[in-house]
N, C-alpha and C. Protein backbone atom coordinates (compact mmCIF):
# COMPACT_ATOMS: atom_id res chain seq x y z
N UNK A 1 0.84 -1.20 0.00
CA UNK A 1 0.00 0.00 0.00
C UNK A 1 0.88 1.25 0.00
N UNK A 2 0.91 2.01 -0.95
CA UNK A 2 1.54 3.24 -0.93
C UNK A 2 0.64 4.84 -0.35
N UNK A 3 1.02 5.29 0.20
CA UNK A 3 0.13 6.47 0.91
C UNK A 3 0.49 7.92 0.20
N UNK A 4 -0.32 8.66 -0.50
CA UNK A 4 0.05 10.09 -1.17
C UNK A 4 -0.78 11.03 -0.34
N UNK A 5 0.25 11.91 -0.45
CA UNK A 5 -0.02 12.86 0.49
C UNK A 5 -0.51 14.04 -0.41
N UNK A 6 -1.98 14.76 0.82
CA UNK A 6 -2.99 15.44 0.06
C UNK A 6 -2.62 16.62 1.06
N UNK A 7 -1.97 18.08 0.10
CA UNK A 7 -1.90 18.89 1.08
C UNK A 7 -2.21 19.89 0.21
N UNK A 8 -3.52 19.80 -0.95
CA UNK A 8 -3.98 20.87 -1.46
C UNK A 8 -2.63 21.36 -2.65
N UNK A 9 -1.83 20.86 -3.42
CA UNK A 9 -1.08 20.95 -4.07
C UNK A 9 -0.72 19.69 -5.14
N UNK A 10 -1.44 18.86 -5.35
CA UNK A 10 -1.09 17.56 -6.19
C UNK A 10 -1.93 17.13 -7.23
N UNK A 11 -1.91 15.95 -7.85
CA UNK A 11 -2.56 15.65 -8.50
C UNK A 11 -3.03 14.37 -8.00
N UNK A 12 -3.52 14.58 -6.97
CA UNK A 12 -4.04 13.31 -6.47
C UNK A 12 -4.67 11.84 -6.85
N UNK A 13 -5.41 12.04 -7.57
CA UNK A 13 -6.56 11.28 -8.78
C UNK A 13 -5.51 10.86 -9.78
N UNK A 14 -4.87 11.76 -9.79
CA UNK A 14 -3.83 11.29 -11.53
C UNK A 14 -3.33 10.31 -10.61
N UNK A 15 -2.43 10.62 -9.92
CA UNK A 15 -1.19 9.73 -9.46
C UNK A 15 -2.22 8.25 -8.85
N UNK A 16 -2.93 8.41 -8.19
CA UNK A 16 -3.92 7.15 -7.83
C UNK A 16 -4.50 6.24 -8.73
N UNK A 17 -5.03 6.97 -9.95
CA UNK A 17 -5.35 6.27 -11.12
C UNK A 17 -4.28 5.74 -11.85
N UNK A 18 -3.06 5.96 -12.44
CA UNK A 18 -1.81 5.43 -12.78
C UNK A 18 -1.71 4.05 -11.88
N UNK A 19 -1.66 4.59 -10.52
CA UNK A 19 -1.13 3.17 -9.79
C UNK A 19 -1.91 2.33 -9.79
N UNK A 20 -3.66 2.41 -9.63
CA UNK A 20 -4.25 1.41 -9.51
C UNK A 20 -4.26 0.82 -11.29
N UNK A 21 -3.66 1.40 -12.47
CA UNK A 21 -3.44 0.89 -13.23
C UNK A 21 -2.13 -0.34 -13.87
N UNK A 22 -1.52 -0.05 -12.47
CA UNK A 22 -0.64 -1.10 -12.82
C UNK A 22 -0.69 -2.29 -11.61
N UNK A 23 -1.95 -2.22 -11.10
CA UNK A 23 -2.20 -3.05 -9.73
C UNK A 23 -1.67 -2.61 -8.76
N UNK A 24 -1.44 -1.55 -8.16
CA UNK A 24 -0.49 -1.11 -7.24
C UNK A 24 -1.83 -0.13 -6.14
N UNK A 25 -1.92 -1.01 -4.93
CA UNK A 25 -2.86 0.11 -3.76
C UNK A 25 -2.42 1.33 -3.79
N UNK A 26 -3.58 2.38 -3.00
CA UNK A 26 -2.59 3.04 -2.58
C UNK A 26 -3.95 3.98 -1.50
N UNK A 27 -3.83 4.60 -0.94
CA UNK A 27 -4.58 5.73 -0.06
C UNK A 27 -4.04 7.06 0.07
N UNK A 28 -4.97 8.02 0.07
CA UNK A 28 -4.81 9.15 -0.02
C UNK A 28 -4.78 9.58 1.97
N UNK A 29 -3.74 10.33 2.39
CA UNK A 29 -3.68 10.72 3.98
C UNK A 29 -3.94 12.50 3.76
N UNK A 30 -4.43 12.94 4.40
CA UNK A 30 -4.83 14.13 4.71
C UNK A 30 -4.77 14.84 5.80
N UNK A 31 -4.38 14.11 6.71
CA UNK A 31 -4.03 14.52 7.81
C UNK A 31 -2.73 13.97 8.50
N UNK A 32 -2.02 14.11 9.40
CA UNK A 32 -0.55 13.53 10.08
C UNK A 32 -0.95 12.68 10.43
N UNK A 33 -1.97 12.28 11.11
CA UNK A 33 -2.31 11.02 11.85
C UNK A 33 -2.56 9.92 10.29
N UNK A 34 -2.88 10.46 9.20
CA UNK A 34 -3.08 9.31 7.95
C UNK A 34 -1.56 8.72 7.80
N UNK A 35 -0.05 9.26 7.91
CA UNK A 35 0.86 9.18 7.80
C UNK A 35 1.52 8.03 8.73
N UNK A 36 1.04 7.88 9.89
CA UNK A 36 1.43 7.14 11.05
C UNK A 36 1.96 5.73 9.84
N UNK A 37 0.99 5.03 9.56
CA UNK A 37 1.29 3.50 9.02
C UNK A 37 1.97 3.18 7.92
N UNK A 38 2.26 4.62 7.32
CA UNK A 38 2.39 4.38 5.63
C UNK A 38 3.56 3.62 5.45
N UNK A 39 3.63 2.68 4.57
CA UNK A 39 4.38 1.61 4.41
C UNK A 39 5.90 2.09 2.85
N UNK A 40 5.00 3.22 2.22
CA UNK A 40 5.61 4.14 1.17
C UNK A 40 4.55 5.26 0.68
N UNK A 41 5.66 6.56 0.76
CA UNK A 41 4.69 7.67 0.46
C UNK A 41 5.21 7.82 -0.98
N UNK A 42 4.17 9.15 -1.34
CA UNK A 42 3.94 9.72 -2.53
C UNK A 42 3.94 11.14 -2.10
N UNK A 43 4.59 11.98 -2.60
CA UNK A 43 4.50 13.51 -2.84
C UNK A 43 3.85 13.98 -4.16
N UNK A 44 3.62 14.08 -4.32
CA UNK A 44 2.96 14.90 -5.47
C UNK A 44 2.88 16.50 -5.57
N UNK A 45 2.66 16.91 -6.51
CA UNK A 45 2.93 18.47 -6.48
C UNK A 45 2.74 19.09 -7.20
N UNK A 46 1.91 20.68 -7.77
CA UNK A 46 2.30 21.62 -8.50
C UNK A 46 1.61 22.86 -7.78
N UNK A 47 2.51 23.79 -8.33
CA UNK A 47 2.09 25.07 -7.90
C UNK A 47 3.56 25.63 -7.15
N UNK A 48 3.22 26.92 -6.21
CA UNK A 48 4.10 27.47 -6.13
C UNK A 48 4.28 26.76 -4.78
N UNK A 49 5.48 26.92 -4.37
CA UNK A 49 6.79 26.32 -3.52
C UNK A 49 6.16 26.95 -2.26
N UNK A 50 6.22 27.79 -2.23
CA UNK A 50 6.27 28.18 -0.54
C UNK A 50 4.51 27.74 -0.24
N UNK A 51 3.47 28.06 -0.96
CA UNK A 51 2.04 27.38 -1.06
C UNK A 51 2.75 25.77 -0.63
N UNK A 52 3.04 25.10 -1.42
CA UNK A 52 3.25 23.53 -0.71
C UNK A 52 3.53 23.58 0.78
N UNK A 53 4.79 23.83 0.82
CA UNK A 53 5.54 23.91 2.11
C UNK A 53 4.47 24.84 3.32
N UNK A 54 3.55 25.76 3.21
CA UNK A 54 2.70 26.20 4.01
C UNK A 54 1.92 25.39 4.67
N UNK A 55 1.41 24.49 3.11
CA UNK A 55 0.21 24.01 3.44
C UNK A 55 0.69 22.42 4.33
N UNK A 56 1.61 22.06 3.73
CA UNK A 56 2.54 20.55 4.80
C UNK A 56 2.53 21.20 6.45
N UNK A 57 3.26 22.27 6.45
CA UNK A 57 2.80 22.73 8.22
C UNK A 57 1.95 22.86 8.37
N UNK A 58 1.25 23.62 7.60
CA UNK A 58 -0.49 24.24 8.95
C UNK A 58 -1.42 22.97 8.92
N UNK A 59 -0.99 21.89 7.85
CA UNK A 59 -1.63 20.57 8.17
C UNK A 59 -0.77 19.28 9.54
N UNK A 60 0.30 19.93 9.65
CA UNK A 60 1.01 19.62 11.02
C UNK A 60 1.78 17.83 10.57
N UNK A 61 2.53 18.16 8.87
CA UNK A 61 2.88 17.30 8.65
C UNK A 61 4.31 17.01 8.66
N UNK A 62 4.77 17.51 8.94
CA UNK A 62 6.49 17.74 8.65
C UNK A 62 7.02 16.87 9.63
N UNK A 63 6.68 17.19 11.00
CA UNK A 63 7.16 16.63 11.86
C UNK A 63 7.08 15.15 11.59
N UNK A 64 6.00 14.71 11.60
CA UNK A 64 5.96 13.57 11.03
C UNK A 64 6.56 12.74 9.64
N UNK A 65 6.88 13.73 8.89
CA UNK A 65 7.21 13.29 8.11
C UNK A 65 8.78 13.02 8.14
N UNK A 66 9.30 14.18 8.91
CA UNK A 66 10.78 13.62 9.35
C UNK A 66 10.72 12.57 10.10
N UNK A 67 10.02 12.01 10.74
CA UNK A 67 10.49 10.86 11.55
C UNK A 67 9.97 9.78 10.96
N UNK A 68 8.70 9.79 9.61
CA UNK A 68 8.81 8.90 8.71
C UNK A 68 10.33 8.35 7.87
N UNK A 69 10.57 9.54 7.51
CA UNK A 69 11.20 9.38 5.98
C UNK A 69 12.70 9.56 6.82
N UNK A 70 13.24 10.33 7.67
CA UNK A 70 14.74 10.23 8.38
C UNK A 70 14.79 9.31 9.39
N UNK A 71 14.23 8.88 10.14
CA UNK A 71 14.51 7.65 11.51
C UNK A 71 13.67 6.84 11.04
N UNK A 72 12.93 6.52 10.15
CA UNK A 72 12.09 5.37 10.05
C UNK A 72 12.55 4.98 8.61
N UNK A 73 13.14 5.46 8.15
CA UNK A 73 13.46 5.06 6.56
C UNK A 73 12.22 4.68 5.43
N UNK A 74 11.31 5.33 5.46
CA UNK A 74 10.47 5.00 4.96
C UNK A 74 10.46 5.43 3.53
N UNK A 75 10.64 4.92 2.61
CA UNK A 75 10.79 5.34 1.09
C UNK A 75 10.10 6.21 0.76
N UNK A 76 9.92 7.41 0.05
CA UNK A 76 9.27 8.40 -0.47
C UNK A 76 9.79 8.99 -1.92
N UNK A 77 8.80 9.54 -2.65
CA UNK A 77 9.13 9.51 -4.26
C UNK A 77 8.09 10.71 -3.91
N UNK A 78 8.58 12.09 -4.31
CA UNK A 78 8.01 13.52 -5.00
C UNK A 78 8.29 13.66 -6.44
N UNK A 79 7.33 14.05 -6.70
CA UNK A 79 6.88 14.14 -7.74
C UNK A 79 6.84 16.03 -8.49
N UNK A 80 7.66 16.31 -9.32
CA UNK A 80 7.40 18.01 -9.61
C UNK A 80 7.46 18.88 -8.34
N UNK A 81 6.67 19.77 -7.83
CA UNK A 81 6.97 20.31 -6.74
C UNK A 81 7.30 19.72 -5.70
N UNK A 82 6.54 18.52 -6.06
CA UNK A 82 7.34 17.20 -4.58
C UNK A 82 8.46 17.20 -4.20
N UNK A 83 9.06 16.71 -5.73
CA UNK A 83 10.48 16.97 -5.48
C UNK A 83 11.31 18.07 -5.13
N UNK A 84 11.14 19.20 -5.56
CA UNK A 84 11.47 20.46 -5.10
C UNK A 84 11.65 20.73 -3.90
N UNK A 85 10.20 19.93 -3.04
CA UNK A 85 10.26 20.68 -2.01
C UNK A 85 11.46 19.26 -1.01
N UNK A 86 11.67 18.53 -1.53
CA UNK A 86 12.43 17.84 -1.10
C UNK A 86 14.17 18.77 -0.37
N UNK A 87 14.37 19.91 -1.04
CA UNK A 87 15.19 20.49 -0.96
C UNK A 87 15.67 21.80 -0.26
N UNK A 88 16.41 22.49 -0.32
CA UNK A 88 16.49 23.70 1.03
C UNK A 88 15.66 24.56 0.92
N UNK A 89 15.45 24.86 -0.10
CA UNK A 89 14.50 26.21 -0.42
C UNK A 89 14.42 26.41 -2.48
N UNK A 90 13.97 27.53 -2.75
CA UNK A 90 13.76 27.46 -3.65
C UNK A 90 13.77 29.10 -4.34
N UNK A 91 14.23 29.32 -5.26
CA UNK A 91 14.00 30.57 -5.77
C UNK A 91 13.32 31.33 -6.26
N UNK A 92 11.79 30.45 -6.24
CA UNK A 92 10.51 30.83 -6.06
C UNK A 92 9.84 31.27 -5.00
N UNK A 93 10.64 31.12 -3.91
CA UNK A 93 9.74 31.48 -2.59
C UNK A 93 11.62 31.67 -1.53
N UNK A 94 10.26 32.35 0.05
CA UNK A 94 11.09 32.59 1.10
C UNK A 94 11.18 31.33 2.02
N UNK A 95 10.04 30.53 1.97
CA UNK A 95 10.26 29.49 3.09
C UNK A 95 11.10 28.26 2.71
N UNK A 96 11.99 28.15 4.03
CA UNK A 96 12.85 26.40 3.79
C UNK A 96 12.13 25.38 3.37
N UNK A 97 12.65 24.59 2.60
CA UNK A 97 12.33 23.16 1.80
C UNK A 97 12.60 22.49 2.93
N UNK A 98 12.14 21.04 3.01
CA UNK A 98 12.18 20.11 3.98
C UNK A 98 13.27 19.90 4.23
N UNK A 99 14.53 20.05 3.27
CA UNK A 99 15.80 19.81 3.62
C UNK A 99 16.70 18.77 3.48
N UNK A 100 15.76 17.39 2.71
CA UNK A 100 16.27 16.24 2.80
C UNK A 100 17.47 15.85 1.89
N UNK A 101 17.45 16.33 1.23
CA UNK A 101 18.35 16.36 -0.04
C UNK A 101 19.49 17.70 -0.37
N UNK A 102 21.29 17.14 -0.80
CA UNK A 102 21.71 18.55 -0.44
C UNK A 102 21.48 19.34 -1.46
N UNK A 103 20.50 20.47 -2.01
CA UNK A 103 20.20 20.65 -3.20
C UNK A 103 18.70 21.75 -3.17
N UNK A 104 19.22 22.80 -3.92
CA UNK A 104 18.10 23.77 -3.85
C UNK A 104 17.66 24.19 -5.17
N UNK A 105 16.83 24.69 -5.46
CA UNK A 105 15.43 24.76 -6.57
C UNK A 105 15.56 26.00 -7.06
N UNK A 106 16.14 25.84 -8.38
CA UNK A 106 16.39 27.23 -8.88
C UNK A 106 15.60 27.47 -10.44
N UNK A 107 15.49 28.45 -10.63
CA UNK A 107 14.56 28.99 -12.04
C UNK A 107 15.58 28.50 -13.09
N UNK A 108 15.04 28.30 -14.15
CA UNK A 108 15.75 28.14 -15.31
C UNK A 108 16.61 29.46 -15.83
N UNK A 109 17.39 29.59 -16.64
CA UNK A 109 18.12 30.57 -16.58
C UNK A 109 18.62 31.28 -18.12
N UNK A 110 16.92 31.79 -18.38
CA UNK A 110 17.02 32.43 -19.59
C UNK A 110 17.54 32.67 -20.68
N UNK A 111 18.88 33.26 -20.13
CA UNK A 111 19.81 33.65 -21.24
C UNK A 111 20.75 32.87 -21.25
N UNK A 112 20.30 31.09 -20.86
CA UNK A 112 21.00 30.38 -21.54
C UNK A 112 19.99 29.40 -22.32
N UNK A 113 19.32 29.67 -22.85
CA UNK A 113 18.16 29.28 -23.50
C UNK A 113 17.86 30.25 -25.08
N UNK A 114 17.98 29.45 -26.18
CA UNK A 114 17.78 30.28 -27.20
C UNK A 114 16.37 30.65 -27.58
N UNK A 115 15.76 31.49 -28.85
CA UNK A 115 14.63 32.40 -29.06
C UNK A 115 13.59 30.81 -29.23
N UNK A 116 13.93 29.37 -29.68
CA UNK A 116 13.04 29.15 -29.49
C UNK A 116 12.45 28.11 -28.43
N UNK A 117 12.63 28.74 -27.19
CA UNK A 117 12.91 27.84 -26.04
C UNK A 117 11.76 28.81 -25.17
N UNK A 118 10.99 28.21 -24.24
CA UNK A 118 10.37 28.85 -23.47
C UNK A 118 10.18 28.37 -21.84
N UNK A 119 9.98 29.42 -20.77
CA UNK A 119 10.19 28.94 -19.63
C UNK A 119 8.61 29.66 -19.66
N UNK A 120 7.39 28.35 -18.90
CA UNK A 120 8.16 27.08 -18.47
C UNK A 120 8.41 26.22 -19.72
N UNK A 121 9.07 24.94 -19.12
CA UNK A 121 9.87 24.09 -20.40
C UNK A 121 8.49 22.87 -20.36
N UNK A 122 7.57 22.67 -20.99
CA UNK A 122 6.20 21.93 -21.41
C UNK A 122 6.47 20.67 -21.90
N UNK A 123 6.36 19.42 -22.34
CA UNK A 123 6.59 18.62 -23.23
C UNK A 123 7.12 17.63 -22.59
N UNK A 124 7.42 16.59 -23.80
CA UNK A 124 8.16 15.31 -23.47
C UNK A 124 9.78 15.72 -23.76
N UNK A 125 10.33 14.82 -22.91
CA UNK A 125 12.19 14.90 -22.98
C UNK A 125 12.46 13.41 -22.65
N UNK A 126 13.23 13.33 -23.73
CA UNK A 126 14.23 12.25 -23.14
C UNK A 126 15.04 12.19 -21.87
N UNK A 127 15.04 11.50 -21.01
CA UNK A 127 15.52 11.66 -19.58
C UNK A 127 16.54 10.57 -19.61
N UNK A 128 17.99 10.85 -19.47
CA UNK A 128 18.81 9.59 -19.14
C UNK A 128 19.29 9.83 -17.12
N UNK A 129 19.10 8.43 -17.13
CA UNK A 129 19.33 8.27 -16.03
C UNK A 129 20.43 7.17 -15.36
N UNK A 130 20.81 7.46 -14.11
CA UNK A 130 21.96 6.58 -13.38
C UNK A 130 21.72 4.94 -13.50
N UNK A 131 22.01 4.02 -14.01
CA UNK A 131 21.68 2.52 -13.91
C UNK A 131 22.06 2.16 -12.79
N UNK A 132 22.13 2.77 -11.67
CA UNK A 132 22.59 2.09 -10.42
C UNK A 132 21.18 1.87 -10.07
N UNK A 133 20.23 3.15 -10.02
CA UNK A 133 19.14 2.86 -9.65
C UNK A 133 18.12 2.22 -9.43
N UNK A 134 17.29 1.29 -8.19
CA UNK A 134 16.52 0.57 -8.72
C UNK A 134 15.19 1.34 -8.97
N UNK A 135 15.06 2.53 -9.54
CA UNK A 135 13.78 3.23 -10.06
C UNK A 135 14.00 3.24 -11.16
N UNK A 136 15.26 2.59 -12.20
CA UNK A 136 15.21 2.65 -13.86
C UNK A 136 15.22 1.47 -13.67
N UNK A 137 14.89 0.21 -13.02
CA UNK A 137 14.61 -1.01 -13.07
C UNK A 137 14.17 -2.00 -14.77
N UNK A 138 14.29 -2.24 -14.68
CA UNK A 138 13.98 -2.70 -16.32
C UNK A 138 13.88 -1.93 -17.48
N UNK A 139 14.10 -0.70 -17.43
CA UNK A 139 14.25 0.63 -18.61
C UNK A 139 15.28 -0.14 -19.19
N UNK A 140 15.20 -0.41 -20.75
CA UNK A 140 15.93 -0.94 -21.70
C UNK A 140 16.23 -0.05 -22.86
N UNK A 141 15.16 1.10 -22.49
CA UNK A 141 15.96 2.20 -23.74
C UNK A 141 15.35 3.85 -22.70
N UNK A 142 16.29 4.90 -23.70
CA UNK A 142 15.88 5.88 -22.63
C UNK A 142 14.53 6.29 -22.95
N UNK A 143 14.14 6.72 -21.31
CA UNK A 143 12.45 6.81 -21.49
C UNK A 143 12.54 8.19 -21.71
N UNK A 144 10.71 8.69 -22.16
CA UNK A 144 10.44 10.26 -22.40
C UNK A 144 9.54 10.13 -21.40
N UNK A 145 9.60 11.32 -20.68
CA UNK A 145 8.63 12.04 -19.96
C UNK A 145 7.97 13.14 -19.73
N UNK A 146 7.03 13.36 -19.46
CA UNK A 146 6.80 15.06 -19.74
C UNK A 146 6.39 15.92 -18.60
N UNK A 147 6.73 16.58 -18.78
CA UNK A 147 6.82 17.75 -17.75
C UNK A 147 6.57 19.30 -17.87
N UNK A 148 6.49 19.82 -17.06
CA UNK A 148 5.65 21.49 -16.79
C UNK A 148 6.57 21.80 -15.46
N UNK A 149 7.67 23.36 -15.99
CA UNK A 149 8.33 23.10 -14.54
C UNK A 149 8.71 24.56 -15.49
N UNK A 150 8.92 25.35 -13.98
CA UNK A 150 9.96 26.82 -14.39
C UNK A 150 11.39 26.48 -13.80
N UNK A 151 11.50 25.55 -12.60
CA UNK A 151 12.03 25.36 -11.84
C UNK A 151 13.06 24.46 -11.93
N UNK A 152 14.12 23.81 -11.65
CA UNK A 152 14.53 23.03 -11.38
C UNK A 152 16.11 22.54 -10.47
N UNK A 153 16.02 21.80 -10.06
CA UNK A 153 17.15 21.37 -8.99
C UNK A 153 18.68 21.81 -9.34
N UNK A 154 18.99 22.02 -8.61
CA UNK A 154 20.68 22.08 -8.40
C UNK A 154 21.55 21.41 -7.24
N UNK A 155 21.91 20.55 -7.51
CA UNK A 155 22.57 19.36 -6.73
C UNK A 155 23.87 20.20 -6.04
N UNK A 156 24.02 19.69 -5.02
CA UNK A 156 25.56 20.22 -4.25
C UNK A 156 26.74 19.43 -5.38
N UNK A 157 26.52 18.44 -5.08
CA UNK A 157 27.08 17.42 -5.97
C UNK A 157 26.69 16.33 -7.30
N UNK A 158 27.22 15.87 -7.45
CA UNK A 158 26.19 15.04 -8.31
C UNK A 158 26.01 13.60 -7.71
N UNK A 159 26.31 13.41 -6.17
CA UNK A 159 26.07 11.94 -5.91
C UNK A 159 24.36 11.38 -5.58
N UNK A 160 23.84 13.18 -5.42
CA UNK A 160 22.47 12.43 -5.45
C UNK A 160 21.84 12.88 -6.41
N UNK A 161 22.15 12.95 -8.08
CA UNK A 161 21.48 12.91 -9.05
C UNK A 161 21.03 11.91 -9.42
N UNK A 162 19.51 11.73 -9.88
CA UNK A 162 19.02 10.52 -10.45
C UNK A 162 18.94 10.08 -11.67
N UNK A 163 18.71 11.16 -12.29
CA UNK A 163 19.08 11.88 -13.68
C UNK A 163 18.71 13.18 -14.35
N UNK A 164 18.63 13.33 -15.51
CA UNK A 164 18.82 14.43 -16.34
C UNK A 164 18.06 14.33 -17.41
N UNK A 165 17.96 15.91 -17.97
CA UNK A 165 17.41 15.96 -19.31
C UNK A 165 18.15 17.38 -19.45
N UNK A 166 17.53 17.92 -20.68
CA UNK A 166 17.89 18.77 -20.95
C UNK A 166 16.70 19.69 -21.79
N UNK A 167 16.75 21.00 -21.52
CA UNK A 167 16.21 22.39 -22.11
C UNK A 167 16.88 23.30 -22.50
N UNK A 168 17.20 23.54 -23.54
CA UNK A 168 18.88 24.51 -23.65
C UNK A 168 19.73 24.50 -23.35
N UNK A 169 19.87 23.24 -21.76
CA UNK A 169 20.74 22.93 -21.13
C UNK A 169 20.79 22.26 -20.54
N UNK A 170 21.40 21.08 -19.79
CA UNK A 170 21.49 20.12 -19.14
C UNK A 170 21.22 20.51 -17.68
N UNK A 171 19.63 19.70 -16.91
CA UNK A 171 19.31 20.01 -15.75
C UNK A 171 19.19 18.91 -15.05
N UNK A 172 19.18 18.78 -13.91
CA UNK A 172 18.64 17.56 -13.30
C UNK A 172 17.57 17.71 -12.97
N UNK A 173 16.57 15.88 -13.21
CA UNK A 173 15.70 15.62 -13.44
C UNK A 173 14.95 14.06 -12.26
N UNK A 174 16.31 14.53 -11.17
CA UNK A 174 15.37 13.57 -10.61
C UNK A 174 16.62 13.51 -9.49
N UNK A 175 16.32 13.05 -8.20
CA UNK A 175 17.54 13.36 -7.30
C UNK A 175 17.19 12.20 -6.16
N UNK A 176 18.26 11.39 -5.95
CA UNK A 176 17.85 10.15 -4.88
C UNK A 176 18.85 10.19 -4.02
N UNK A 177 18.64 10.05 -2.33
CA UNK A 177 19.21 10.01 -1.52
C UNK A 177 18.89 8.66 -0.55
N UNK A 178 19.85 7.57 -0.50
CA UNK A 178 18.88 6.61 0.33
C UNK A 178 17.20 6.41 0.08
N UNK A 179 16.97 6.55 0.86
CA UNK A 179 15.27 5.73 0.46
C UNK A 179 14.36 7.39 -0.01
N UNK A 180 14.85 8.24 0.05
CA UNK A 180 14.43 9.60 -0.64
C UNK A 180 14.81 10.14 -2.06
N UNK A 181 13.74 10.34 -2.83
CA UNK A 181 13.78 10.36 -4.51
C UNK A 181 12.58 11.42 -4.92
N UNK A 182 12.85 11.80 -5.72
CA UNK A 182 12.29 13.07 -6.07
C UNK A 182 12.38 13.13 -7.90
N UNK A 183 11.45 13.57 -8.62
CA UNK A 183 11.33 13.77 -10.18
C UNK A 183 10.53 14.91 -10.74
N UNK A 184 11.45 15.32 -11.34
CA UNK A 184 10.67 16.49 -11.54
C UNK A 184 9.63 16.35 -12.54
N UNK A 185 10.10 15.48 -13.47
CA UNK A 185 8.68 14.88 -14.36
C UNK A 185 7.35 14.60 -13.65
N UNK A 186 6.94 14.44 -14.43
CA UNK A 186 5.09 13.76 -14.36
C UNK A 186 5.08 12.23 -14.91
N UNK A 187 5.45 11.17 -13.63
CA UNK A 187 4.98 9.94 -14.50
C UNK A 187 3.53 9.74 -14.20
N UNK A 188 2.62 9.88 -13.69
CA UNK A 188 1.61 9.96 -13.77
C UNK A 188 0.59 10.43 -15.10
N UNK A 189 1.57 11.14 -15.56
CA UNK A 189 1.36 11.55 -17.60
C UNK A 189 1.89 10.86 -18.07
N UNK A 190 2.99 9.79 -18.04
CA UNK A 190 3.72 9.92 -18.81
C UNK A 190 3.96 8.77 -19.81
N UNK A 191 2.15 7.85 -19.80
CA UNK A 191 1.96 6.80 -20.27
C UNK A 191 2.84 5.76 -19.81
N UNK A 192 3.75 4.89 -20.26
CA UNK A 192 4.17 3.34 -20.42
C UNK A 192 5.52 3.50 -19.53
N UNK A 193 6.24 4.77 -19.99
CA UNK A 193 7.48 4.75 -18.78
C UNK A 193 7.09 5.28 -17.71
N UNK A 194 6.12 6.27 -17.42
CA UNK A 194 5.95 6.50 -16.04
C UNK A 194 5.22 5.29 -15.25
N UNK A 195 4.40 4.26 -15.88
CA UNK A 195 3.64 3.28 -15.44
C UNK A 195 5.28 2.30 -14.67
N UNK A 196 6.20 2.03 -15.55
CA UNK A 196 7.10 1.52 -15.40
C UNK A 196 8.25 2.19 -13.80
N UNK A 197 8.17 3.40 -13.97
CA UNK A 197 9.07 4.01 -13.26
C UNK A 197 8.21 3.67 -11.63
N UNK A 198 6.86 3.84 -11.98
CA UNK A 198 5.91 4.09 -10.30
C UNK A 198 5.89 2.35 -9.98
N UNK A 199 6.06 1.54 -11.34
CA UNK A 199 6.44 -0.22 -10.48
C UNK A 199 6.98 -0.55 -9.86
N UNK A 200 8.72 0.52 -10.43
CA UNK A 200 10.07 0.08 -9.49
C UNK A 200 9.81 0.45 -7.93
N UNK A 201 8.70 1.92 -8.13
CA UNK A 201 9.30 2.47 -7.05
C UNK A 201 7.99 1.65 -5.96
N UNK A 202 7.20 0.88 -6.44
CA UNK A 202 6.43 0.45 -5.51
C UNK A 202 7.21 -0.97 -5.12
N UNK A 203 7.87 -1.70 -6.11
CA UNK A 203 8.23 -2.95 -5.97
C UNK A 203 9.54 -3.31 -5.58
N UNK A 204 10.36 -2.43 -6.03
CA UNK A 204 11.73 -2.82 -5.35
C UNK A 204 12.57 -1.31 -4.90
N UNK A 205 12.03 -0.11 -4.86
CA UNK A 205 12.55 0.99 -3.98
C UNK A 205 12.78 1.11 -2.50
């Protein structure tokens, strides 16, 4: 049973319908006390950054969620702003990111982007990713995914990149730390590889 978290920022229904399409449970928590049992969460996300991160406190989830996902090791996968907020902060907003990841959320950066490039970056991309991973689990060629993002990650390093794509420029596209993973894509859109990507992460993440 995987548990996604509803904090007025996600795509709830999408991401639930995907999973129950590949046989995979799952429940929607809405409150901290829904969080207590979860066996693997779901972040989900869009909209603006500091809106997420508001709405995770004044629903009195954080706390809990650190002692899910840091002392309890409990696997978790964000999704677009999910992932974002996985990180220190963001250059969309004033409030701290959860912090879990060393890595903060920065705008795309214009004027390295030519006339026919637009922020935000819309569409499908080829995404290559780390084969260490067991979230590219059976990926035998590189997958496309699509995505809606102004935003995107900047790693301290690259040991917790998951992978990449590119928009004028090479960004990262997905960031894993121990049992914490984050994508800035939409597999929940993203037909046959995102069906594939949400298997690994239910079945062997």
């Amino acid at each position: 049973m995987i548990t996604i978290i509803d904090y007025d920022a996600g795509n709830l229904k999408s991401v639930q319908n995907m999973l129950r399409s590949i046989g995979v449970d799952s429940k929607i928590a809405s409150t901290a006390g829904d969080l207590q049992n979860a066996a693997k969460l779901i972040l989900p996300g869009v909209g603006h950054f500091d809106f997420g991160m508001k709405n995770l406190t004044e629903r009195g989830m954080i706390d809990v969620l650190n002692e899910k996902v840091l002392e309890q090791k409990t696997p978790i996968l964000g999704i677009c702003l999910g992932a974002q907020l996985l990180t220190r902060g963001s250059d969309e907003g004033k409030l701290p990111g959860l912090g879990w990841v060393a890595a903060d959320t920065c705008c795309f950066d214009v004027a390295r982007l030519d006339d026919s490039l637009r922020v935000p970056h819309m569409g499908w991309a080829d995404t290559q990713f780390k084969s260490a991973s067991p979230l590219f689990d059976g990926f035998d060629e590189t997958p496309r995914f699509y995505y809606v993002h102004s935003y995107h990650i900047v790693c301290d390093d690259d040991s917790v990149e998951l992978c990449h794509a590119t928009h004028g420029y090479r960004f990262v596209a997905g960031v894993v730390h121990g049992n914490i993973a984050g994508v800035q894509f939409h597999p929940e859109k993203s037909h046959s590889f995102g069906k594939k990507l949400l298997a690994s992460f239910a079945q062997v993440f």
